[in-house]
Protein backbone atom coordinates (compact mmCIF):
# COMPACT_ATOMS: atom_id res chain seq x y z
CA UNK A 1 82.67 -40.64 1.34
CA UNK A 2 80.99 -44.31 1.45
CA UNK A 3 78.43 -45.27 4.28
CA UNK A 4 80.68 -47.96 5.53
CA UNK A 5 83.12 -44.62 6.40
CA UNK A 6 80.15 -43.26 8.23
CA UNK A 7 78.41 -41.11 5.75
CA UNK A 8 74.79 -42.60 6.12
CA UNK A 9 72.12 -40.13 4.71
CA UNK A 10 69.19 -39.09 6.78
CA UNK A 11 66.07 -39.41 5.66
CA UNK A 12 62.95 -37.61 6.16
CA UNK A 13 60.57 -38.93 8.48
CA UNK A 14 63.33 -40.58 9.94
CA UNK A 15 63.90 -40.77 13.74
CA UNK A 16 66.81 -41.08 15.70
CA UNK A 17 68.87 -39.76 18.81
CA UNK A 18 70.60 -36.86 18.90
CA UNK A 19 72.85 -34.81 21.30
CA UNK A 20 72.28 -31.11 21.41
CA UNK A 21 75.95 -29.25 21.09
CA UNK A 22 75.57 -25.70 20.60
CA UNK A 23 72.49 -22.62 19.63
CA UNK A 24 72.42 -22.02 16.14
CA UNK A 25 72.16 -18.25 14.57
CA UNK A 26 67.50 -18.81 14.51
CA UNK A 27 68.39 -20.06 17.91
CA UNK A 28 67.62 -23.48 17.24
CA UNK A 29 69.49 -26.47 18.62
CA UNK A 30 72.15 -27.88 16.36
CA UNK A 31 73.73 -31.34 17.14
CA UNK A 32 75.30 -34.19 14.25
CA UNK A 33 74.31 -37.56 13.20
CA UNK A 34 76.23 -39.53 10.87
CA UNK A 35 78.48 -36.64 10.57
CA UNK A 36 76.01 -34.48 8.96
CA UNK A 37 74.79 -31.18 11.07
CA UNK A 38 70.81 -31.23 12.30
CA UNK A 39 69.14 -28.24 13.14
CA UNK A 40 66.43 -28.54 16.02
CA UNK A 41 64.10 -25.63 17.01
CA UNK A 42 63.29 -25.93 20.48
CA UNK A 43 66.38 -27.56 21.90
CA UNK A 44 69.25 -26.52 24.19
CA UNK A 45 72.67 -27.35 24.52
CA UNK A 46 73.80 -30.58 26.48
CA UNK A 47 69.80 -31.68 25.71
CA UNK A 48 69.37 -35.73 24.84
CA UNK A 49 66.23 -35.84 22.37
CA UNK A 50 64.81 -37.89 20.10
CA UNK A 51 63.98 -36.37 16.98
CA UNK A 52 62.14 -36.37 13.50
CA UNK A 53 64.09 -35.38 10.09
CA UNK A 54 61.11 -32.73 8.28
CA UNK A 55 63.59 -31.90 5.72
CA UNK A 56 66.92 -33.15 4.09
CA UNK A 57 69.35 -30.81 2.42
CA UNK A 58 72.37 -31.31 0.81
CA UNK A 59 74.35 -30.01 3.46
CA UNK A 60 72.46 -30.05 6.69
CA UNK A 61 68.90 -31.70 7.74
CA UNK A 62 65.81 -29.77 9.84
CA UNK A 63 63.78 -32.31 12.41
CA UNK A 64 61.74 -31.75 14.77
CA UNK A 65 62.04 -32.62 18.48
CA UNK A 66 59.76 -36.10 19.45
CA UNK A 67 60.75 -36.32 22.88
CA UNK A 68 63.28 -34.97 25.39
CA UNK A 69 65.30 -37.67 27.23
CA UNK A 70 67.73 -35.26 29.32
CA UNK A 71 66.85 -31.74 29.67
CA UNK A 72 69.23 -28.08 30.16
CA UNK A 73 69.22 -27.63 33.81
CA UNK A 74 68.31 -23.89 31.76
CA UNK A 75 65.45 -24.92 30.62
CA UNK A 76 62.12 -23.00 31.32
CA UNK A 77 58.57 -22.88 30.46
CA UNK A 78 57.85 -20.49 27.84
CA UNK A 79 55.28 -17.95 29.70
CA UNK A 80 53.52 -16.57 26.18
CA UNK A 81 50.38 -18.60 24.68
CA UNK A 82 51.48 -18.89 21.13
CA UNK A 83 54.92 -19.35 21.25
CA UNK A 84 55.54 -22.71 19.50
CA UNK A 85 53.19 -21.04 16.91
CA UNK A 86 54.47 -18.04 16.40
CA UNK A 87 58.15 -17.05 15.12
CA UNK A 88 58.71 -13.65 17.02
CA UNK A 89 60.92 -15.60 19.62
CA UNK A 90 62.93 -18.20 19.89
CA UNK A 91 64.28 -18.46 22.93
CA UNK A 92 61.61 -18.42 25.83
CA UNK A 93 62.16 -22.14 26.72
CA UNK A 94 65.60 -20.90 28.08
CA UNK A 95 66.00 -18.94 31.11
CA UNK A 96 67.26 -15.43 30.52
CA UNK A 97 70.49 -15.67 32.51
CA UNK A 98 71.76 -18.35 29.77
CA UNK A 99 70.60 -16.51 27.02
CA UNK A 100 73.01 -14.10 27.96
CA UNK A 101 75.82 -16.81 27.53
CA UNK A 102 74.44 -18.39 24.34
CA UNK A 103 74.60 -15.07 22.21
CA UNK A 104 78.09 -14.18 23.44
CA UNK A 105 78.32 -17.71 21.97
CA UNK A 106 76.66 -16.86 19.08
CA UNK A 107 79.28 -14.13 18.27
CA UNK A 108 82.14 -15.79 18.76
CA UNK A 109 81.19 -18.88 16.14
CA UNK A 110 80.33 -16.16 13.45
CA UNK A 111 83.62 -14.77 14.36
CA UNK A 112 85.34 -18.41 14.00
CA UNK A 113 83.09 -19.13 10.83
CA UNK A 114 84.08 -16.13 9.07
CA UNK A 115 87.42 -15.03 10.44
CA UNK A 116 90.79 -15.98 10.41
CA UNK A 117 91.10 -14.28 13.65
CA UNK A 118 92.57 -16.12 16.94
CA UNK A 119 89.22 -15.75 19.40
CA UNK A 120 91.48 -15.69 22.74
CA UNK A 121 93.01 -12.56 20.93
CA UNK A 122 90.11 -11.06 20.80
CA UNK A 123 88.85 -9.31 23.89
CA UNK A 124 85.11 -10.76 23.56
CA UNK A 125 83.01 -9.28 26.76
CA UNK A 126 79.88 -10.75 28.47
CA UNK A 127 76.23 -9.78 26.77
CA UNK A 128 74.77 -6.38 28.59
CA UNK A 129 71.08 -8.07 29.13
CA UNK A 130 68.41 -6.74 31.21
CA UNK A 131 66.74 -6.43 34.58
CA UNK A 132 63.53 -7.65 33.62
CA UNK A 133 63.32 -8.64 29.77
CA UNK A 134 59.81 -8.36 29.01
CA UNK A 135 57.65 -6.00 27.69
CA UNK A 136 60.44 -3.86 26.09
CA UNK A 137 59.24 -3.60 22.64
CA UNK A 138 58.24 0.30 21.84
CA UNK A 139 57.11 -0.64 17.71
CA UNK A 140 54.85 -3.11 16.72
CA UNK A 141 54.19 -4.27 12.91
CA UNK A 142 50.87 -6.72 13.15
CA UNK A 143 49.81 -8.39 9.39
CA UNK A 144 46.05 -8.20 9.45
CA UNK A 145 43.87 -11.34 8.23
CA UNK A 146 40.91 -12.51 7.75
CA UNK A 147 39.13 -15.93 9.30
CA UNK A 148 35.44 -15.70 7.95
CA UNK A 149 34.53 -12.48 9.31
CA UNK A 150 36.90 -11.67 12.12
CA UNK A 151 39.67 -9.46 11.48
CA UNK A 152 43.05 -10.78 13.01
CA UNK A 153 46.57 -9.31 13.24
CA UNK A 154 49.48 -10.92 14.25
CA UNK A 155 52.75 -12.32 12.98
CA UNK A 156 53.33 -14.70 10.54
CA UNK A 157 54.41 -18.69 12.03
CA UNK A 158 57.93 -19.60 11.50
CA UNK A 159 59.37 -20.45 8.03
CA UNK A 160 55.64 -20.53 7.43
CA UNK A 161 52.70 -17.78 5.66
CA UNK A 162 50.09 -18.84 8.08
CA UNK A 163 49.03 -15.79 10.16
CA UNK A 164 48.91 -16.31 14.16
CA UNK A 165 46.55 -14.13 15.49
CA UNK A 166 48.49 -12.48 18.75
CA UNK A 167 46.05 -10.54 21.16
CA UNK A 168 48.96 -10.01 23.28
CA UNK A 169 52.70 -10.13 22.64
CA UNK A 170 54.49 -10.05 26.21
CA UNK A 171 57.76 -8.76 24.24
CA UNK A 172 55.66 -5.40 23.20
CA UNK A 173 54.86 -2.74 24.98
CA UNK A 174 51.47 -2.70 26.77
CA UNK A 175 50.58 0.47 24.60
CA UNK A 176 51.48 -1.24 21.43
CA UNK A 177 49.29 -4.37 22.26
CA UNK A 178 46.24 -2.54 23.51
CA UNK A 179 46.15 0.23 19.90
CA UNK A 180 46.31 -2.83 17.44
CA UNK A 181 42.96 -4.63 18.72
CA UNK A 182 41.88 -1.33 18.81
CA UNK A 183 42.57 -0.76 15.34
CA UNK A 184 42.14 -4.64 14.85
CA UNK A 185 38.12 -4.36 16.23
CA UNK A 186 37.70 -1.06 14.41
CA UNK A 187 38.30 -2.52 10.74
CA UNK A 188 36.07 -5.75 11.37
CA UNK A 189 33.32 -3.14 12.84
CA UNK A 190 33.29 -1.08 9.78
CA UNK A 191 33.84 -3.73 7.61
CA UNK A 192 37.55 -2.28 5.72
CA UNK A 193 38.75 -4.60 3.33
CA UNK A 194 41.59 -5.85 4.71
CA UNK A 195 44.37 -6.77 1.58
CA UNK A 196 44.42 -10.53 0.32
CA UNK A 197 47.91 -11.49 -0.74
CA UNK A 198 46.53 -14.68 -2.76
CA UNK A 199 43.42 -12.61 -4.14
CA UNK A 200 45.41 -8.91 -4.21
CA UNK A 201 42.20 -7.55 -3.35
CA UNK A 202 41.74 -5.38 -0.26
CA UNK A 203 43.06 -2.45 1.18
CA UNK A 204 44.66 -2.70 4.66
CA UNK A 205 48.14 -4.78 5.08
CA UNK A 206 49.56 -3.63 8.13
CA UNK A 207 49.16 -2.02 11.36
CA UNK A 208 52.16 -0.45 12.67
CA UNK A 209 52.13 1.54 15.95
CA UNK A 210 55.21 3.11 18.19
CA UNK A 211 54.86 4.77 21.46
CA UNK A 212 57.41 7.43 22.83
CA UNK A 213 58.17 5.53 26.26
CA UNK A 214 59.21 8.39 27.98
CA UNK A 215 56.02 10.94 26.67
CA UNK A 216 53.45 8.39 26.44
CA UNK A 217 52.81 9.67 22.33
CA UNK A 218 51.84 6.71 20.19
CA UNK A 219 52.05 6.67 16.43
CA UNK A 220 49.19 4.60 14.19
CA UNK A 221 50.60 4.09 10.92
CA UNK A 222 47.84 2.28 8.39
CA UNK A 223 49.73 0.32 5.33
CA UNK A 224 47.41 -0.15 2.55
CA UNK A 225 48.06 -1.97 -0.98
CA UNK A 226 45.73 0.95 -2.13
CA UNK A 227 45.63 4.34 -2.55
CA UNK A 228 42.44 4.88 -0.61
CA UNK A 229 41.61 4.06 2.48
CA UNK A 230 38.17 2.79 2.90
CA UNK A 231 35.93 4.88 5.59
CA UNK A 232 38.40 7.05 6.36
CA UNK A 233 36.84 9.53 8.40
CA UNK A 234 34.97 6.94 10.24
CA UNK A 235 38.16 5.20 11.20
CA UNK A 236 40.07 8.36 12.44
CA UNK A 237 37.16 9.37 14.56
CA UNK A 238 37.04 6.11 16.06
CA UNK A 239 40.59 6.36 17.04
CA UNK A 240 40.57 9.75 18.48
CA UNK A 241 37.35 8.71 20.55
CA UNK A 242 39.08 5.61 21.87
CA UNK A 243 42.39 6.31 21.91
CA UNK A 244 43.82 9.59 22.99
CA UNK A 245 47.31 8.88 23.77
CA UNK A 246 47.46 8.94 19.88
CA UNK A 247 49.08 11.87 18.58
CA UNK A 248 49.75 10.67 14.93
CA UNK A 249 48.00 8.39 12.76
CA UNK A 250 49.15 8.00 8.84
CA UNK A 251 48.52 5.95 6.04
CA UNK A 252 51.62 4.21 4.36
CA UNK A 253 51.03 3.17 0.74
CA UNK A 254 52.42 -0.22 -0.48
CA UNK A 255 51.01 -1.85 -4.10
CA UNK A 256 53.80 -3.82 -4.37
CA UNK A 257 53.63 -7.26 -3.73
CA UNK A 258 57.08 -7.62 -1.53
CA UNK A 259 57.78 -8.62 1.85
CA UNK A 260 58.74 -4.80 2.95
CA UNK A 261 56.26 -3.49 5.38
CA UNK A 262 56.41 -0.11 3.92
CA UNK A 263 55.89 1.98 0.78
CA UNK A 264 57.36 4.90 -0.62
CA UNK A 265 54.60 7.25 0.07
CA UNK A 266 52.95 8.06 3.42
CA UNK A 267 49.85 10.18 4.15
CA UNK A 268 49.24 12.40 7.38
CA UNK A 269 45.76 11.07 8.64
CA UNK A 270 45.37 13.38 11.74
CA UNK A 271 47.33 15.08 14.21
CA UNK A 272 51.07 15.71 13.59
CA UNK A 273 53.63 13.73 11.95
CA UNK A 274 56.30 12.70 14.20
CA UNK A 275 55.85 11.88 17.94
CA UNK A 276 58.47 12.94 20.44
CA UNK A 277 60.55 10.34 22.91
CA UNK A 278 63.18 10.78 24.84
CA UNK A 279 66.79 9.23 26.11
CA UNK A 280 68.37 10.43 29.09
CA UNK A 281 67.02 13.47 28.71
CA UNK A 282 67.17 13.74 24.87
CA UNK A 283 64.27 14.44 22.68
CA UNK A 284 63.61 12.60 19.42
CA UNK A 285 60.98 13.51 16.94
CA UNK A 286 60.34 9.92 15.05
CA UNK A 287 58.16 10.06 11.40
CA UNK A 288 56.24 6.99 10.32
CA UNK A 289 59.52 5.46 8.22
CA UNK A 290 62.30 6.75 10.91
CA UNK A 291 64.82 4.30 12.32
CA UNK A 292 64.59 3.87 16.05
CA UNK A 293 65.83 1.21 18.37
CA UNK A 294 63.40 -0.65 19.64
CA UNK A 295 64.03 -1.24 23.15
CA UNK A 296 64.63 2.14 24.58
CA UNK A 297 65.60 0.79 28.52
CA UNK A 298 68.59 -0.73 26.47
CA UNK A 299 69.27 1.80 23.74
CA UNK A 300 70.75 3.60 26.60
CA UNK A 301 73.29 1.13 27.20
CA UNK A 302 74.29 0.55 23.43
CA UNK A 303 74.67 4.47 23.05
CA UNK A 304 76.68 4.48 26.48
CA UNK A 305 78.43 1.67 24.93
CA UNK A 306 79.54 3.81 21.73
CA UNK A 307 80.00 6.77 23.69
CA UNK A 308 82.65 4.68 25.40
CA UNK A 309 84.41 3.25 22.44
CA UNK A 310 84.36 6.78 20.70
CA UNK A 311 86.13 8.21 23.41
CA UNK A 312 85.76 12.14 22.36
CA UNK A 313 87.59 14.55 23.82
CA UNK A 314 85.61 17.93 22.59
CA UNK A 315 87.72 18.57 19.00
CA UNK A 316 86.87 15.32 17.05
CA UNK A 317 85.15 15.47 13.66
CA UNK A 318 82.68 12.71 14.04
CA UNK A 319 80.56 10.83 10.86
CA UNK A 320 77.65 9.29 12.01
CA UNK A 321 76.66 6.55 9.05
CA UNK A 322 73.52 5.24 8.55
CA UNK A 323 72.25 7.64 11.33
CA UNK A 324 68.59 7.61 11.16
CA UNK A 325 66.96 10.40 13.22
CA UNK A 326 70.54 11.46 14.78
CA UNK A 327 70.27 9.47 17.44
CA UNK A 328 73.53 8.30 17.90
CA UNK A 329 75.28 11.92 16.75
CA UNK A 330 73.15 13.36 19.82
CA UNK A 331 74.70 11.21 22.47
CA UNK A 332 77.99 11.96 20.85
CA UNK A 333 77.51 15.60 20.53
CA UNK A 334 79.06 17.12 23.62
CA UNK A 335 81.67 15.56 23.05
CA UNK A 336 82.45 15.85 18.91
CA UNK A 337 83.77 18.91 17.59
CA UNK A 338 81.49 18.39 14.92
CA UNK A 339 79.43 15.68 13.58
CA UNK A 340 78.04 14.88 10.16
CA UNK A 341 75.71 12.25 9.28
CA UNK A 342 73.42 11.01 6.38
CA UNK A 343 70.61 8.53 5.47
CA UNK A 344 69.13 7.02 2.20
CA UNK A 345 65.69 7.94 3.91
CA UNK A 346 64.87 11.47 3.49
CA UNK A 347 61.97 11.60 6.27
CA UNK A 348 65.03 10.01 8.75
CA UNK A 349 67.25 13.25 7.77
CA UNK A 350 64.66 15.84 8.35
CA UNK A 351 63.98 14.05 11.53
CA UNK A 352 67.57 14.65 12.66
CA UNK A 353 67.85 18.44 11.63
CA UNK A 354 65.20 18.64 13.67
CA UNK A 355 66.36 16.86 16.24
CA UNK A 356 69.53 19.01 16.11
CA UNK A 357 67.50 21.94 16.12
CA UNK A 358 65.48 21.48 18.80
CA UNK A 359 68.98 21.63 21.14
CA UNK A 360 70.77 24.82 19.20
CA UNK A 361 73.21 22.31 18.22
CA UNK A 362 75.59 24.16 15.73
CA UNK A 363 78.17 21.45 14.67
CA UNK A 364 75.94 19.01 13.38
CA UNK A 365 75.00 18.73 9.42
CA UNK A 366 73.13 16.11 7.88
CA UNK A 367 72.89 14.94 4.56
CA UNK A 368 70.31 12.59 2.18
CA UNK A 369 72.25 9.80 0.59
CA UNK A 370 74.94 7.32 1.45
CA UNK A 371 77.88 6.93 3.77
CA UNK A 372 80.69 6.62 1.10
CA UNK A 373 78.92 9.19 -1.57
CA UNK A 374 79.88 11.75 1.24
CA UNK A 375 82.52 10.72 3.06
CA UNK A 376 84.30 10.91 -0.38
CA UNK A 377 83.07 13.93 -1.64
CA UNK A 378 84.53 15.78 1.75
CA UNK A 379 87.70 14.05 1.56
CA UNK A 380 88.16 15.41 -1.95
CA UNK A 381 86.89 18.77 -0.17
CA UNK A 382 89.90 18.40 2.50
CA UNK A 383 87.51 16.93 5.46
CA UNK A 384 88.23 13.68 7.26
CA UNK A 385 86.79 12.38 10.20
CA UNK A 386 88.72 11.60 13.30
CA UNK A 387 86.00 9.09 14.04
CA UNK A 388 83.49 7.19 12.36
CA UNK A 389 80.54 5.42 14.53
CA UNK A 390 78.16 3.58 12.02
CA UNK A 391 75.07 0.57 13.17
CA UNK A 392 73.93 -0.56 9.71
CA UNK A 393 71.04 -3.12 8.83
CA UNK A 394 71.46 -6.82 9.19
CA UNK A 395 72.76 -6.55 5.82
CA UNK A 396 75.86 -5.29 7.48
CA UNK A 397 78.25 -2.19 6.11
CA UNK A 398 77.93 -2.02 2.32
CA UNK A 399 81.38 -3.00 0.63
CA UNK A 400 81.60 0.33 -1.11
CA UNK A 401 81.74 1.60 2.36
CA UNK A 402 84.13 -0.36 4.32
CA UNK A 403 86.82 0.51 0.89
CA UNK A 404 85.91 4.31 1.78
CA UNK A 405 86.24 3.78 5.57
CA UNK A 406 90.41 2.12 4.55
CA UNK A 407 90.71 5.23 2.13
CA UNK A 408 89.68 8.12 4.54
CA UNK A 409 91.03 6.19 7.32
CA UNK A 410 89.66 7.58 10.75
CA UNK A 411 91.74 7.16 13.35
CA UNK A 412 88.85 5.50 15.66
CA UNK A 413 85.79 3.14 14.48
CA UNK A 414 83.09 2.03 16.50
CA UNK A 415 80.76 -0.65 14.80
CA UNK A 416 77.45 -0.84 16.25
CA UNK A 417 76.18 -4.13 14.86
CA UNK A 418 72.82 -6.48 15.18
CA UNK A 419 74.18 -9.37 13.07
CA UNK A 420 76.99 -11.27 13.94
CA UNK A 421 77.59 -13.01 10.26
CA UNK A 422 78.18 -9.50 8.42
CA UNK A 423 79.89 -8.05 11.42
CA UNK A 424 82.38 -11.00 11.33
CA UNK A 425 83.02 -10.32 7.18
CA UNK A 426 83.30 -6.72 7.77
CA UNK A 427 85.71 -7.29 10.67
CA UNK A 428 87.85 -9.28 8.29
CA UNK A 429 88.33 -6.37 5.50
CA UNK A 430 88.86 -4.02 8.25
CA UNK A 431 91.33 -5.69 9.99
CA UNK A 432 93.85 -5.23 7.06
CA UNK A 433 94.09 -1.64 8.67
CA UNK A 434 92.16 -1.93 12.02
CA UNK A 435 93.34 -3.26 15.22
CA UNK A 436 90.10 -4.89 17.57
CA UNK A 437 90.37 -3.39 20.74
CA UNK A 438 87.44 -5.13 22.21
CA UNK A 439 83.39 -6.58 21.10
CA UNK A 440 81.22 -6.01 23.97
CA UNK A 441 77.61 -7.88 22.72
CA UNK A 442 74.10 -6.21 24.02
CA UNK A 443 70.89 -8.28 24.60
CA UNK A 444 68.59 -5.36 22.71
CA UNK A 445 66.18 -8.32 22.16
CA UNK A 446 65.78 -10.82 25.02
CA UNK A 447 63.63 -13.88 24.56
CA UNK A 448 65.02 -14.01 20.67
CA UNK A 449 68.41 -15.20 19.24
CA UNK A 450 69.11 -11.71 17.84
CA UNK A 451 72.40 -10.64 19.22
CA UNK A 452 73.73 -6.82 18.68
CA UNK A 453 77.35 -5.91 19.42
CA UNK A 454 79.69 -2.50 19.68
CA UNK A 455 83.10 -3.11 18.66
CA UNK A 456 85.97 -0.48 18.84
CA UNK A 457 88.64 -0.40 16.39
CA UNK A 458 91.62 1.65 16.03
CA UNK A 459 93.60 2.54 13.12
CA UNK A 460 96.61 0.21 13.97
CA UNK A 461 99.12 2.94 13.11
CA UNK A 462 97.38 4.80 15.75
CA UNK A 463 97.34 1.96 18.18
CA UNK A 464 101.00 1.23 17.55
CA UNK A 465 102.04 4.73 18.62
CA UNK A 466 100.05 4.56 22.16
């Protein structure tokens, strides 16, 4: 296309107007000049701003807002310190009522990007949010730094490896933000080398801590890029002296140089190895590497939510993919038959024996290795599930598994999901078999642009005989 049709390139530095049309999956503000899309942190919909082009792709350009002519009638004044610093959250500047709208929003264009699917045929409910959306955050992973002699720990800046040293995080728990300067003030007192990424010198990477909301236990667990942990006993006796609400405290290994937070081998430093929380009465024993959501207040609701779209009547054989600690198999399990479920983390499936255990439960069984290994391996035994409730990574379901999901065929599946883009895809390939009975979206996150979702399919021969 020529520029006298319109197709006029931006350039960086440049500046120019721009109207503010929709949120974008980061929850930035997208809007188009010249035809060509422009992606604006900081910006809401309906906003008039000025802005600055930083960089110029192909496809799309980034800029940067210089000055707001007409702002949201949503907007708000972000209430934490270092929020245009640090990337944690995107979306204090908008007041949480509309956030609610936006990432209902947010599902439906991943649906329209990656779908062929008609959205009014789709029964799309409003976002589940929360009463008072701070503060929710039971797990905290801090980098640790270094400026001159202080130690810091924090989170890395947006689309940026400069550390922002967070002393408190108003989307963490208050338990979680008062154990990392603990830890924080107890490495720069003894002097442990905390680990240079440019240098790959130094010991301590991370500090990760996660209290049980419910029981008060908190879990310390050290990541180092080394094998030994420098003043060891000094540091554990520190943390037992100042810190006894800490029932766990364990040292993660990681040499690799990767973005992962954690290694494959982790160390019990003192006390015990799991600590205990619990849902509605549940118990959960959680290890270092255990999969947990991370806002319990509204874990409740998203396991409500795929009790609902299971719909059990007491017989069901359940499968419970990707299950972690069992969580999701124990809100199911009075009313599944019997439930099976199985991880790629070991740690995560002892964790869910146990959990089983620890309430007599006799139908459950639980298995190391992935969804589709076993879910073929008991079809060829003559076992199918009746249901199939899985809540996968952001990676979304693995394609190996959505082929054994259309070959077993279950005659109900509930897809827990916190990424609209895969669920979307995965939707697609289902639907060749599935009928969408409904996608009701759950604010796990507030303040960010993460949106998670629990949709309920039905096997469409299934729905047509209803």
């Amino acid at each position: 296309m020529s520029e006298q049709q319109g197709d006029i390139k931006i350039k960086e530095k440049q500046q120019f107007p721009l109207t503010i049309k929709r949120l974008g999956i980061n929850g930035e503000g997208v809007g188009y000049f010249k035809r060509q899309v422009v992606f604006v942190p900081g910006t809401l919909p309906g906003e008039e701003v000025v802005v600055e082009a930083t960089k110029v792709h192909t496809k799309f350009a980034e800029a940067k807002v210089m000055k707001i002519r007409k702002a949201s009638p949503h907007r708000v004044t972000p209430p934490c310190y270092v929020y245009e610093a640090c990337g944690g959250c995107q979306l204090q500047h908008l007041e949480y009522s509309q956030q609610l709208v936006e990432k209902k929003d947010l599902l439906m264009q991943a649906l329209e990007r990656h779908t062929k699917f008609r959205l009014d045929d789709l029964n799309i409910r409003g976002t589940l949010g929360m009463e008072t959306p701070w503060h929710y955050r039971n797990k905290s992973q801090f980098q640790v730094g270094k400026q001159g002699e202080k130690v810091i720990a924090g989170l890395y800046g947006q689309n940026s490896h400069q550390l922002v040293d967070i002393k408190e995080c108003i989307v963490q728990r208050s338990e979680t933000n008062k154990v990392i300067q603990v830890v924080r003030k107890q490495l720069e007192k003894l002097s442990i080398p905390v680990y240079n990424e440019r240098k790959r010198k130094g010991s301590v990477r991370t500090i990760v801590t996660r209290v049980g909301v419910q029981t008060g236990e908190v879990q310390i667990v050290i990541v180092t890029a080394t094998n030994d942990l420098p003043k060891k006993e000094q540091l554990i006796k520190a943390l037992q002296n100042k810190l006894p609400e800490v029932k766990s405290i364990m040292q993660n290994i990681n040499p690799l140089s990767t973005s992962l937070i954690f290694g494959e081998k982790t160390i019990l430093l003192a006390g015990k190895k799991t600590i205990e929380e619990k849902l509605d009465g549940y118990s959960y024993h959680l290890s270092a590497r255990a999969f947990f959501q991370l806002n319990p207040l509204q874990t409740e609701k998203l396991y409500n939510e795929i009790k609902k779209a299971a719909d059990l009547t007491g017989t069901e054989k359940l499968v419970d993919a990707y299950c972690g600690s069992g969580t999701i198999g124990l809100w199911l399990s009075e009313g599944a038959g019997e439930i099976r479920g199985m991880d790629v983390i070991k740690e995560s499936i002892e964790d869910a024996r146990i959990n089983a255990n620890s309430y007599h439960l006799k139908n459950t069984r639980y298995e190391v290795g992935t969804a589709e290994e076993w879910m073929l391996k008991w079809k060829q035994e003559g076992w199918r599930p009746d249901v199939v409730v899985v809540d996968p990574p952001r990676t979304g379901c693995d394609p190996s598994l959505l082929k054994t999901i259309l070959a077993v065929k279950p005659k109900k599946f509930v897809y827990a999901s916190c990424n609209p883009s895969t669920l979307a895809k995965d939707l697609m390939m289902l639907s060749t078999h599935y009928k969408i009975e409904y996608i009701q979206p759950i604010d796990m996150f507030p303040q960010t642009s993460h949106v998670e979702s629990v949709t309920k399919l039905v096997l469409k021969e299934q729905a047509g005989s209803r």
